[in-house]
C-alpha atoms as a PDB file:
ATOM      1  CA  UNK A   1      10.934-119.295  34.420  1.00  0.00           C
ATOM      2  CA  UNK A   2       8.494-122.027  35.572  1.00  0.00           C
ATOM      3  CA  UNK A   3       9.417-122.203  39.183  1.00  0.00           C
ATOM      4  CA  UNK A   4       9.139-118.478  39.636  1.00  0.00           C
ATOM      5  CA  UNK A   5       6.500-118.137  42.735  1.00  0.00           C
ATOM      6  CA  UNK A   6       4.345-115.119  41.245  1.00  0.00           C
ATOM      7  CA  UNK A   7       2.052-112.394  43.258  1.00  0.00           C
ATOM      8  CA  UNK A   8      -0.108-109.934  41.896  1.00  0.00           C
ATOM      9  CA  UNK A   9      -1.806-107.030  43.739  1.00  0.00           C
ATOM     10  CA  UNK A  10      -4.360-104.924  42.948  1.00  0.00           C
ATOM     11  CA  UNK A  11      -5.346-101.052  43.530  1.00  0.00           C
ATOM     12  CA  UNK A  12      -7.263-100.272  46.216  1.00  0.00           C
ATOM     13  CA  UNK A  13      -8.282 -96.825  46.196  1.00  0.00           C
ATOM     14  CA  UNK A  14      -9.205 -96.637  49.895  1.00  0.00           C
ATOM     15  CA  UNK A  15      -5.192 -97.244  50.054  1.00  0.00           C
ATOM     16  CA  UNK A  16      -2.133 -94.916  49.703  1.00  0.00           C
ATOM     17  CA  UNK A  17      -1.224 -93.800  46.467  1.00  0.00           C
ATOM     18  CA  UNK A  18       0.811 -91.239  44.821  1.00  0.00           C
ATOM     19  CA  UNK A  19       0.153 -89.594  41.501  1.00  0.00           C
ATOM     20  CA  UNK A  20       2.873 -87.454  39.368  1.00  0.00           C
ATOM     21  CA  UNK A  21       2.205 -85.910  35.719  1.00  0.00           C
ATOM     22  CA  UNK A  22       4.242 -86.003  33.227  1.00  0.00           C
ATOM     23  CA  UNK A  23       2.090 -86.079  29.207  1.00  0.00           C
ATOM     24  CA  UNK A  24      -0.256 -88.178  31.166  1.00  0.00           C
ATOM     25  CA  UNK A  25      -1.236 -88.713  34.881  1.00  0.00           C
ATOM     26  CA  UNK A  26       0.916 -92.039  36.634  1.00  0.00           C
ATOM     27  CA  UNK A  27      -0.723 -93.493  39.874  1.00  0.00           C
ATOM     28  CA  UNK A  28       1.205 -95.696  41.923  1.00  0.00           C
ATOM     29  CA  UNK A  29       0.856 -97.704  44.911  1.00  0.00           C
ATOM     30  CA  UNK A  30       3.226-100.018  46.689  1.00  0.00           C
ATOM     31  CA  UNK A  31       2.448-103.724  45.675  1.00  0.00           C
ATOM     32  CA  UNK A  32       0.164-103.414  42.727  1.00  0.00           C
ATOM     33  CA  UNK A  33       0.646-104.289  39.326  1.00  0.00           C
ATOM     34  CA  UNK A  34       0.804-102.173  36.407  1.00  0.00           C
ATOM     35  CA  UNK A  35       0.355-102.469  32.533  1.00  0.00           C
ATOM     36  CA  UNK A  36       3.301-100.695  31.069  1.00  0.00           C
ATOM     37  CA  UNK A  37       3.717 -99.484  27.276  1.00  0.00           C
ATOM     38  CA  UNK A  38       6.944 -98.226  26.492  1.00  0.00           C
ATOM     39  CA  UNK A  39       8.245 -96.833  23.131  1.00  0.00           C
ATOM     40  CA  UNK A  40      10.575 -95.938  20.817  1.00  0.00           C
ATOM     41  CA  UNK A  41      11.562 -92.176  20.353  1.00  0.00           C
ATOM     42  CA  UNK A  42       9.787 -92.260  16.703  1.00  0.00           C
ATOM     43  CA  UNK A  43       6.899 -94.260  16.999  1.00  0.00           C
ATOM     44  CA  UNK A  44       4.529 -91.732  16.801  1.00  0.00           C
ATOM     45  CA  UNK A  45       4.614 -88.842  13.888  1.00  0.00           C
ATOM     46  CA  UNK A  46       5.106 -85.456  15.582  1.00  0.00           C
ATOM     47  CA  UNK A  47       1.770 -84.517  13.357  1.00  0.00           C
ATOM     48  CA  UNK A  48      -0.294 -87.128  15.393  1.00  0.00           C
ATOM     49  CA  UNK A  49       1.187 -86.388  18.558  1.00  0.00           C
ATOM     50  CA  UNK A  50       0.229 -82.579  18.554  1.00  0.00           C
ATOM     51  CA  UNK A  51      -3.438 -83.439  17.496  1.00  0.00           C
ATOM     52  CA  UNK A  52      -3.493 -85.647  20.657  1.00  0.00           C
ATOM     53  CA  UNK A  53      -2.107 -82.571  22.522  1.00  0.00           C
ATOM     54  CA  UNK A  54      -5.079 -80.524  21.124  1.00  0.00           C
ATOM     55  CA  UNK A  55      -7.766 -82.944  21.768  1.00  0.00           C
ATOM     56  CA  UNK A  56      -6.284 -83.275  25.175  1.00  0.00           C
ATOM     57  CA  UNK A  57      -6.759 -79.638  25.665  1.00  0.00           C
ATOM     58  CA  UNK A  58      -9.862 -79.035  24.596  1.00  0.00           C
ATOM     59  CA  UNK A  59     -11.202 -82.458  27.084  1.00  0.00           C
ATOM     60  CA  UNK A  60      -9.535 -80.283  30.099  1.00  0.00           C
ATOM     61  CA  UNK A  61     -11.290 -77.315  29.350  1.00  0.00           C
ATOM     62  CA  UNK A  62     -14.334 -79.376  29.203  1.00  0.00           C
ATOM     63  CA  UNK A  63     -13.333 -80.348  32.958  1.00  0.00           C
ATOM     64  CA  UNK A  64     -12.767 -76.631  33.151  1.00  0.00           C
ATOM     65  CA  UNK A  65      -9.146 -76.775  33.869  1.00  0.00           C
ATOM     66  CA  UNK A  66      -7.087 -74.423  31.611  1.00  0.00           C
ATOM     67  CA  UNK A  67      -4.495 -76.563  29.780  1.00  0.00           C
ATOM     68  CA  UNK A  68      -2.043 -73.119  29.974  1.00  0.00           C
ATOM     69  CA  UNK A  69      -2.203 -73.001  33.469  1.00  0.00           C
ATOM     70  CA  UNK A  70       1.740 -74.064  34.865  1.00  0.00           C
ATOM     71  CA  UNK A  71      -0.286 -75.518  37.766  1.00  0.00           C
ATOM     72  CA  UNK A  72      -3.360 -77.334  36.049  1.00  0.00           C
ATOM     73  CA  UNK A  73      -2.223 -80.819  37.494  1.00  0.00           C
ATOM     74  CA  UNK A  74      -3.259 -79.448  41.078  1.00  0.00           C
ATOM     75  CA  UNK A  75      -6.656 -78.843  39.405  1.00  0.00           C
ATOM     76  CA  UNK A  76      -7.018 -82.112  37.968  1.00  0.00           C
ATOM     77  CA  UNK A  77      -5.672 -83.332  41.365  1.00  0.00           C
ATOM     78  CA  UNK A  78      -9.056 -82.248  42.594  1.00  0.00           C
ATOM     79  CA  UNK A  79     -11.472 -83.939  40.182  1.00  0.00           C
ATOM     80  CA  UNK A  80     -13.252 -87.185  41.510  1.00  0.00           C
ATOM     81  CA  UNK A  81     -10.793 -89.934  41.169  1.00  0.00           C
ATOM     82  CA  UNK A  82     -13.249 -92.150  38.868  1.00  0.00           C
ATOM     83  CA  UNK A  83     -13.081 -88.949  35.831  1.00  0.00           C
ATOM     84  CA  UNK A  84      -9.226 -88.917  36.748  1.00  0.00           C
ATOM     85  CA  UNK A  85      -9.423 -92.255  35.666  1.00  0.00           C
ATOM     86  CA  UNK A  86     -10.924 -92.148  32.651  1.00  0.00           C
ATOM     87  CA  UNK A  87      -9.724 -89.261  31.254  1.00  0.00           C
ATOM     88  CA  UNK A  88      -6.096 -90.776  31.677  1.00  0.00           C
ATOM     89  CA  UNK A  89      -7.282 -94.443  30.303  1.00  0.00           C
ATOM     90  CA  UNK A  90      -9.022 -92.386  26.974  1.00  0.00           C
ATOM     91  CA  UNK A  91      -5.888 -90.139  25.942  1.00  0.00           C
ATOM     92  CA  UNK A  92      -3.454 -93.465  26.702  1.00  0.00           C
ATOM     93  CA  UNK A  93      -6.089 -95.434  24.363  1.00  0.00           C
ATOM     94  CA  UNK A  94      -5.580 -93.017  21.856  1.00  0.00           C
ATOM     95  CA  UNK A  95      -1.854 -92.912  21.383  1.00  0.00           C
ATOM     96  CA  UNK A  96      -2.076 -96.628  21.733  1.00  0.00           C
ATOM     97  CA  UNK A  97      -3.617 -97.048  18.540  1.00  0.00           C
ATOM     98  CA  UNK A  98      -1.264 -94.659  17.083  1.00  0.00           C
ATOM     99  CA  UNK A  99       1.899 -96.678  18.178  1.00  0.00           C
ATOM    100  CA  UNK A 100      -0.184-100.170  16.170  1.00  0.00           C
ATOM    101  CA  UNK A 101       0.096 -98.290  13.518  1.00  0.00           C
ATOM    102  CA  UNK A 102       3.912 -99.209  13.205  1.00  0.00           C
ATOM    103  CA  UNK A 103       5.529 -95.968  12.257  1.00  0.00           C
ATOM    104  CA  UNK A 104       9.027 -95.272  13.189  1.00  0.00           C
ATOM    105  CA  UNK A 105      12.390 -97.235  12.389  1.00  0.00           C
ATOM    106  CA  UNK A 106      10.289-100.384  14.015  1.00  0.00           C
ATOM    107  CA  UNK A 107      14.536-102.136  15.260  1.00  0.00           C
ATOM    108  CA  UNK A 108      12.759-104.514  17.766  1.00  0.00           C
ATOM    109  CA  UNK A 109      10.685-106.329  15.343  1.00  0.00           C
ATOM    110  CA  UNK A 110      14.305-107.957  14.470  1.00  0.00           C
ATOM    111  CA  UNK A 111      14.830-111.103  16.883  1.00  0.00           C
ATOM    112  CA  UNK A 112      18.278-110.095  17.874  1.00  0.00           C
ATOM    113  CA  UNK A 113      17.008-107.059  19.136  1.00  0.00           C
ATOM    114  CA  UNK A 114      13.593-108.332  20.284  1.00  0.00           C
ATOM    115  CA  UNK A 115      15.343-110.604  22.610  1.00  0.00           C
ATOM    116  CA  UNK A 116      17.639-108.437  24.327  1.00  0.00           C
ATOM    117  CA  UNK A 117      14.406-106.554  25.648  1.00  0.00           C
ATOM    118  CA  UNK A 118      12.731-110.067  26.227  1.00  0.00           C
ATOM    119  CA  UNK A 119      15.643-111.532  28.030  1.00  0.00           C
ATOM    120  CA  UNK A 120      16.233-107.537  30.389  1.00  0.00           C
ATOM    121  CA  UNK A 121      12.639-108.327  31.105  1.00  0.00           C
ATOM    122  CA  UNK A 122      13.022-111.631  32.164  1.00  0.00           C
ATOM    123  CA  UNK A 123      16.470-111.501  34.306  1.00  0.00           C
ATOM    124  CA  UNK A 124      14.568-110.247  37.239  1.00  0.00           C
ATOM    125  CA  UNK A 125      11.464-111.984  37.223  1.00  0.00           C
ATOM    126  CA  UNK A 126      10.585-112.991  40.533  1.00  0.00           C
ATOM    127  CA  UNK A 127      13.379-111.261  42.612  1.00  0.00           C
ATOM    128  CA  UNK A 128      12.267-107.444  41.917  1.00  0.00           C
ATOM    129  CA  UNK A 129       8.890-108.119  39.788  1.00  0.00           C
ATOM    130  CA  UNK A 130       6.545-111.013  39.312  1.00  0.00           C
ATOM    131  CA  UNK A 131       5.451-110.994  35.428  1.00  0.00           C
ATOM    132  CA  UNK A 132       2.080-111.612  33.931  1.00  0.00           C
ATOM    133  CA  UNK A 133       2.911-111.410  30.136  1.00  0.00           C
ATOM    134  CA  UNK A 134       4.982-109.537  27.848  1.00  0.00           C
ATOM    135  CA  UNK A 135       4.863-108.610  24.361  1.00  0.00           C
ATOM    136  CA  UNK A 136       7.895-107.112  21.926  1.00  0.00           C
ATOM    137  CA  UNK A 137       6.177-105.216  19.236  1.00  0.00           C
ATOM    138  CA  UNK A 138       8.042-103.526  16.447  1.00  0.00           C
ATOM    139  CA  UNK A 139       7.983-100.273  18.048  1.00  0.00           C
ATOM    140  CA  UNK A 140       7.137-100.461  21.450  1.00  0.00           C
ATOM    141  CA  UNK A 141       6.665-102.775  24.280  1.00  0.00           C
ATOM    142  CA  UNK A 142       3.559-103.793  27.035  1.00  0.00           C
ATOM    143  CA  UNK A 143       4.478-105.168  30.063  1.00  0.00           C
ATOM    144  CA  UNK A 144       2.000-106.867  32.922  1.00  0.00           C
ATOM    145  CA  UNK A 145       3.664-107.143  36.328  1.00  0.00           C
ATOM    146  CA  UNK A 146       3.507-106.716  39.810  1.00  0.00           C
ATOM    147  CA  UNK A 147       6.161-104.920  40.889  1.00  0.00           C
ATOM    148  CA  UNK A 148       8.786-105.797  44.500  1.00  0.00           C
ATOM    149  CA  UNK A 149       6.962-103.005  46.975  1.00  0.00           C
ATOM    150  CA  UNK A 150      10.860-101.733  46.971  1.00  0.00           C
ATOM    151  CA  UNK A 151      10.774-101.058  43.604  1.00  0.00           C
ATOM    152  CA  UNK A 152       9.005 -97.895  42.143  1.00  0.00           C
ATOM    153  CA  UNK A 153       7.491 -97.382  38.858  1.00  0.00           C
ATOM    154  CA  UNK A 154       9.740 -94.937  37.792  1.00  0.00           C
ATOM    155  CA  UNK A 155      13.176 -96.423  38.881  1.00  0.00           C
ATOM    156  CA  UNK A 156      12.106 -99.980  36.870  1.00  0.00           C
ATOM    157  CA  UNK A 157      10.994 -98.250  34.092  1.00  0.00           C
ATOM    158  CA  UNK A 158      13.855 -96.284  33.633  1.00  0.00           C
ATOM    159  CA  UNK A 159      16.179 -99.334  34.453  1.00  0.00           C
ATOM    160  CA  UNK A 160      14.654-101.347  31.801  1.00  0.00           C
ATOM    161  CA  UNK A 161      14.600 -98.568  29.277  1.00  0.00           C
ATOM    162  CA  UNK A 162      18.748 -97.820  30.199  1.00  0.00           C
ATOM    163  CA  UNK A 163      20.140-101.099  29.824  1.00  0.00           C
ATOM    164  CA  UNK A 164      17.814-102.227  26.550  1.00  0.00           C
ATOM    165  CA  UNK A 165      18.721 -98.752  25.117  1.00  0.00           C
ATOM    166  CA  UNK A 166      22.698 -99.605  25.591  1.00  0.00           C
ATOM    167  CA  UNK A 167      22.825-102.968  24.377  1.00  0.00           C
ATOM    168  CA  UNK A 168      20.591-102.428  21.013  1.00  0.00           C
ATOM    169  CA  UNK A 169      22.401 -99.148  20.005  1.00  0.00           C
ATOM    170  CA  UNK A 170      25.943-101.540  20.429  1.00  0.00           C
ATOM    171  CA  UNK A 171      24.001-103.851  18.706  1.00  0.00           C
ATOM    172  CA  UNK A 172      22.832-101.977  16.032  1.00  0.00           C
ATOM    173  CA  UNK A 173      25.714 -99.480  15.671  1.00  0.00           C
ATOM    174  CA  UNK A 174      23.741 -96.629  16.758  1.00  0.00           C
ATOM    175  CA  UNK A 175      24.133 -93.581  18.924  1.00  0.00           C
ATOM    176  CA  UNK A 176      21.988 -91.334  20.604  1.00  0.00           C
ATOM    177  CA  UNK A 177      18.128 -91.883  22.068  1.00  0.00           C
ATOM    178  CA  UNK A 178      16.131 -95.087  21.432  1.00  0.00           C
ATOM    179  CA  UNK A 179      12.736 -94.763  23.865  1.00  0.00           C
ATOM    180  CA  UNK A 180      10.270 -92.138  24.500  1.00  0.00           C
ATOM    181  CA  UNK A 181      11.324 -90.990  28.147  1.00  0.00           C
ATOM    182  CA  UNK A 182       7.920 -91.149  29.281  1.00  0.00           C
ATOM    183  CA  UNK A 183       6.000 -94.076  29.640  1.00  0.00           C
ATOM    184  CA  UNK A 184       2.078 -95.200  29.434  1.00  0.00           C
ATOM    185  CA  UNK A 185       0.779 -97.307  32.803  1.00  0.00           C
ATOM    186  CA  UNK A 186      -2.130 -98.603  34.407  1.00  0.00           C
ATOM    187  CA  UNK A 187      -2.796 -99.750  37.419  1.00  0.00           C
ATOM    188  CA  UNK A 188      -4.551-103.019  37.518  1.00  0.00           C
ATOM    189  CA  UNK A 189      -8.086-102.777  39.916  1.00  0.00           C
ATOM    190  CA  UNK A 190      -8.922-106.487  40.093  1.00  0.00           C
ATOM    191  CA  UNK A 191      -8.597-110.338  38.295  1.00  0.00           C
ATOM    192  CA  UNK A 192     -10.927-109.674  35.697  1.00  0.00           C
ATOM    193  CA  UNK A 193      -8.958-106.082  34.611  1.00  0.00           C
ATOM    194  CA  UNK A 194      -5.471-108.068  34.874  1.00  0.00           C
ATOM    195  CA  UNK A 195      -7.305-110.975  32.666  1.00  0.00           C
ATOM    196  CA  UNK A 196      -8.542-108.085  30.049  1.00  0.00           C
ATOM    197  CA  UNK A 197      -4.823-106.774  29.802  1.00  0.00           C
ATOM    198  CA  UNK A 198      -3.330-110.125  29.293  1.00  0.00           C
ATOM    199  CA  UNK A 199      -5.993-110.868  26.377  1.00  0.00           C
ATOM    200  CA  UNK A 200      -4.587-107.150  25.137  1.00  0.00           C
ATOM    201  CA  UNK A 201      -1.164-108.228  25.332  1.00  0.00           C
ATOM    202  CA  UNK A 202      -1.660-112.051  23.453  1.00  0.00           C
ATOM    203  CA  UNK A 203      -4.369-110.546  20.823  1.00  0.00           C
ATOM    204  CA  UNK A 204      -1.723-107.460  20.213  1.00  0.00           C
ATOM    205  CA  UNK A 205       0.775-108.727  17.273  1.00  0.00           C
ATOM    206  CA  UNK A 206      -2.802-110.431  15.829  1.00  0.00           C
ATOM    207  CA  UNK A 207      -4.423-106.836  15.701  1.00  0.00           C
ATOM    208  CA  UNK A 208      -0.933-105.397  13.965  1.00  0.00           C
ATOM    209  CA  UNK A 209      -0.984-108.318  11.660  1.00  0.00           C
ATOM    210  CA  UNK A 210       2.797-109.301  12.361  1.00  0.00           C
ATOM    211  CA  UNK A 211       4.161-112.166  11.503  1.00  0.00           C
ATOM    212  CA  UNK A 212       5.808-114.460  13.981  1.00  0.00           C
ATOM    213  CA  UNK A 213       9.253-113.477  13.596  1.00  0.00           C
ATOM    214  CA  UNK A 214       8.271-109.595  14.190  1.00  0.00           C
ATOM    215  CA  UNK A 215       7.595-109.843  17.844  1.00  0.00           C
ATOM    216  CA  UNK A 216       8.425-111.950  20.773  1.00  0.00           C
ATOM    217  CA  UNK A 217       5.228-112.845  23.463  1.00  0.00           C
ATOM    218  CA  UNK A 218       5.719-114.281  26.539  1.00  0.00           C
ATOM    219  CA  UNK A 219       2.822-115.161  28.571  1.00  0.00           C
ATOM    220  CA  UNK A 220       3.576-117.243  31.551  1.00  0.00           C
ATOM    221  CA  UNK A 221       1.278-119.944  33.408  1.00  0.00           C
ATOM    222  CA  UNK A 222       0.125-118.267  36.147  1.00  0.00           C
ATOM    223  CA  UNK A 223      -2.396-121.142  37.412  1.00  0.00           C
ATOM    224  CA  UNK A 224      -0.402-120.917  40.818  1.00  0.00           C
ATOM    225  CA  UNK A 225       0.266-117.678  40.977  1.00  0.00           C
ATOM    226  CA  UNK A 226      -1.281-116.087  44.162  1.00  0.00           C
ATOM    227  CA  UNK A 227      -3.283-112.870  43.762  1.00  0.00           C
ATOM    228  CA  UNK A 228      -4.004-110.140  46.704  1.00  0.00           C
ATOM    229  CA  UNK A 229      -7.366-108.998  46.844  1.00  0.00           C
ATOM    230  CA  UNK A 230      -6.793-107.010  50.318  1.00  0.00           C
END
C-alpha cells in the first residue's frame, strides 16, 4: 500500500454536518476523517453495559434532559455543540476501557482471523477511504481514515462489519452475530487530534499487554499524505 496517494480532512464546525443517535450521538460530515471502534457482540458484560446506561442517565439529567423522554435526542440536539461533544467523547471513553479489558470469546486475536479484517480493511484503501492506521485487537477494532465524500459512515461501517462477519463465521464454523451493530466514532478536528488518535491506536495492544501474535497494527507512512485544513 505504499503508492496509495492519501487525504485527510478535518471537521469544521462552521460546515455542514449531520448528527443521528443511536447508544451514542454520530456526527458526520462529507470529507472528514473519523476514528472508528467496532466490536464484537460480547465484548462487553451486559452488567457493565447497564451501569454505563445508568451513569449515562443520570449525566443527561444533569443537562436536564430526561433520559425517558422518546424524543430526548431533539433536546440534546439543542445543547451547545462543544458539551455535545464532550459528553459523547466521555461515555465512548468509558466503554472503551471496558472493551481493553478483553472479555468476550476474543476470535480476532487469532491471525487467521485477524487478517481477514486487516486485509477487508485494506482492499479499498485509497479508492473509497484513505487510511491513517489500524489496529486488530482481540475483541474489537479502531480504525483512522478519511473517508471517499461518496461514502457515508454508516454504509462503510456496515460494509466492513458484513463481509468480516461472513468470512470469520465460515472460517470459524460459526453461525449467527459476530459485531455489536452499533459502532463508536469520532470525528477528527485537526493534525494534532489525528496525531493523538494514531498514538491511541500504536500504544493500544501495549496498554492490553498482548503479545505480538494477538493483534495485527498497521500504521502507514503518511509523510506525503496531504491534509485539508479548509
Amino acid at each position: 500500500m505504499s503508492n496509495v496517494r492519501r487525504q485527510f480532512g478535518f471537521f469544521d464546525e462552521k460546515q455542514e454536518y449531520s448528527v443521528s443517535y443511536g447508544v451514542l450521538p454520530h456526527w458526520e460530515q462529507p470529507g472528514a476523517s473519523y476514528f472508528i471502534t467496532y466490536r464484537t457482540h460480547d465484548s462487553i458484560p451486559q452488567t457493565a453495559f447497564e451501569l454505563w446506561q445508568r451513569q449515562r442517565a443520570d449525566a443527561l439529567r444533569r443537562l436536564e434532559i430526561d433520559p425517558d423522554d422518546p424524543n430526548w435526542t431533539s433536546a440534546f440536539g439543542r445543547l451547545n455543540w462543544g458539551v455535545r461533544r464532550q459528553f459523547a467523547r466521555q461515555f465512548a471513553t468509558i466503554l472503551e476501557a471496558s472493551l481493553d479489558e478483553l472479555h468476550g470469546a476474543c476470535a480476532l486475536r487469532y491471525p487467521n482471523v485477524s487478517n481477514v479484517v486487516a486485509e477487508n480493511l485494506l482492499h479499498f484503501d485509497g479508492m473509497r477511504y484513505s487510511l491513517g492506521g489500524f489496529v486488530v485487537m482481540p475483541n474489537h477494532v479502531h480504525v483512522l481514515v478519511c473517508l471517499d465524500r461518496n461514502v457515508t459512515l454508516k454504509e462503510q461501517c456496515r460494509n466492513w462489519k458484513h463481509y468480516q462477519s461472513c468470512q470469520i463465521n465460515s472460517l470459524l464454523g460459526n453461525k449467527g452475530r459476530l459485531w455489536q451493530p452499533e459502532s463508536f466514532d469520532h470525528l477528527v478536528r485537526d493534525g494534532d487530534h489525528f496525531q493523538k488518535f494514531r498514538k491511541y491506536i500504536q500504544n493500544n495492544p501495549v496498554k492490553s499487554r498482548l503479545k505480538e501474535s494477538d493483534f495485527r497494527l498497521y500504521l502507514p507512512n503518511i509523510q506525503n499524505a496531504h491534509f485539508v485544513t479548509d
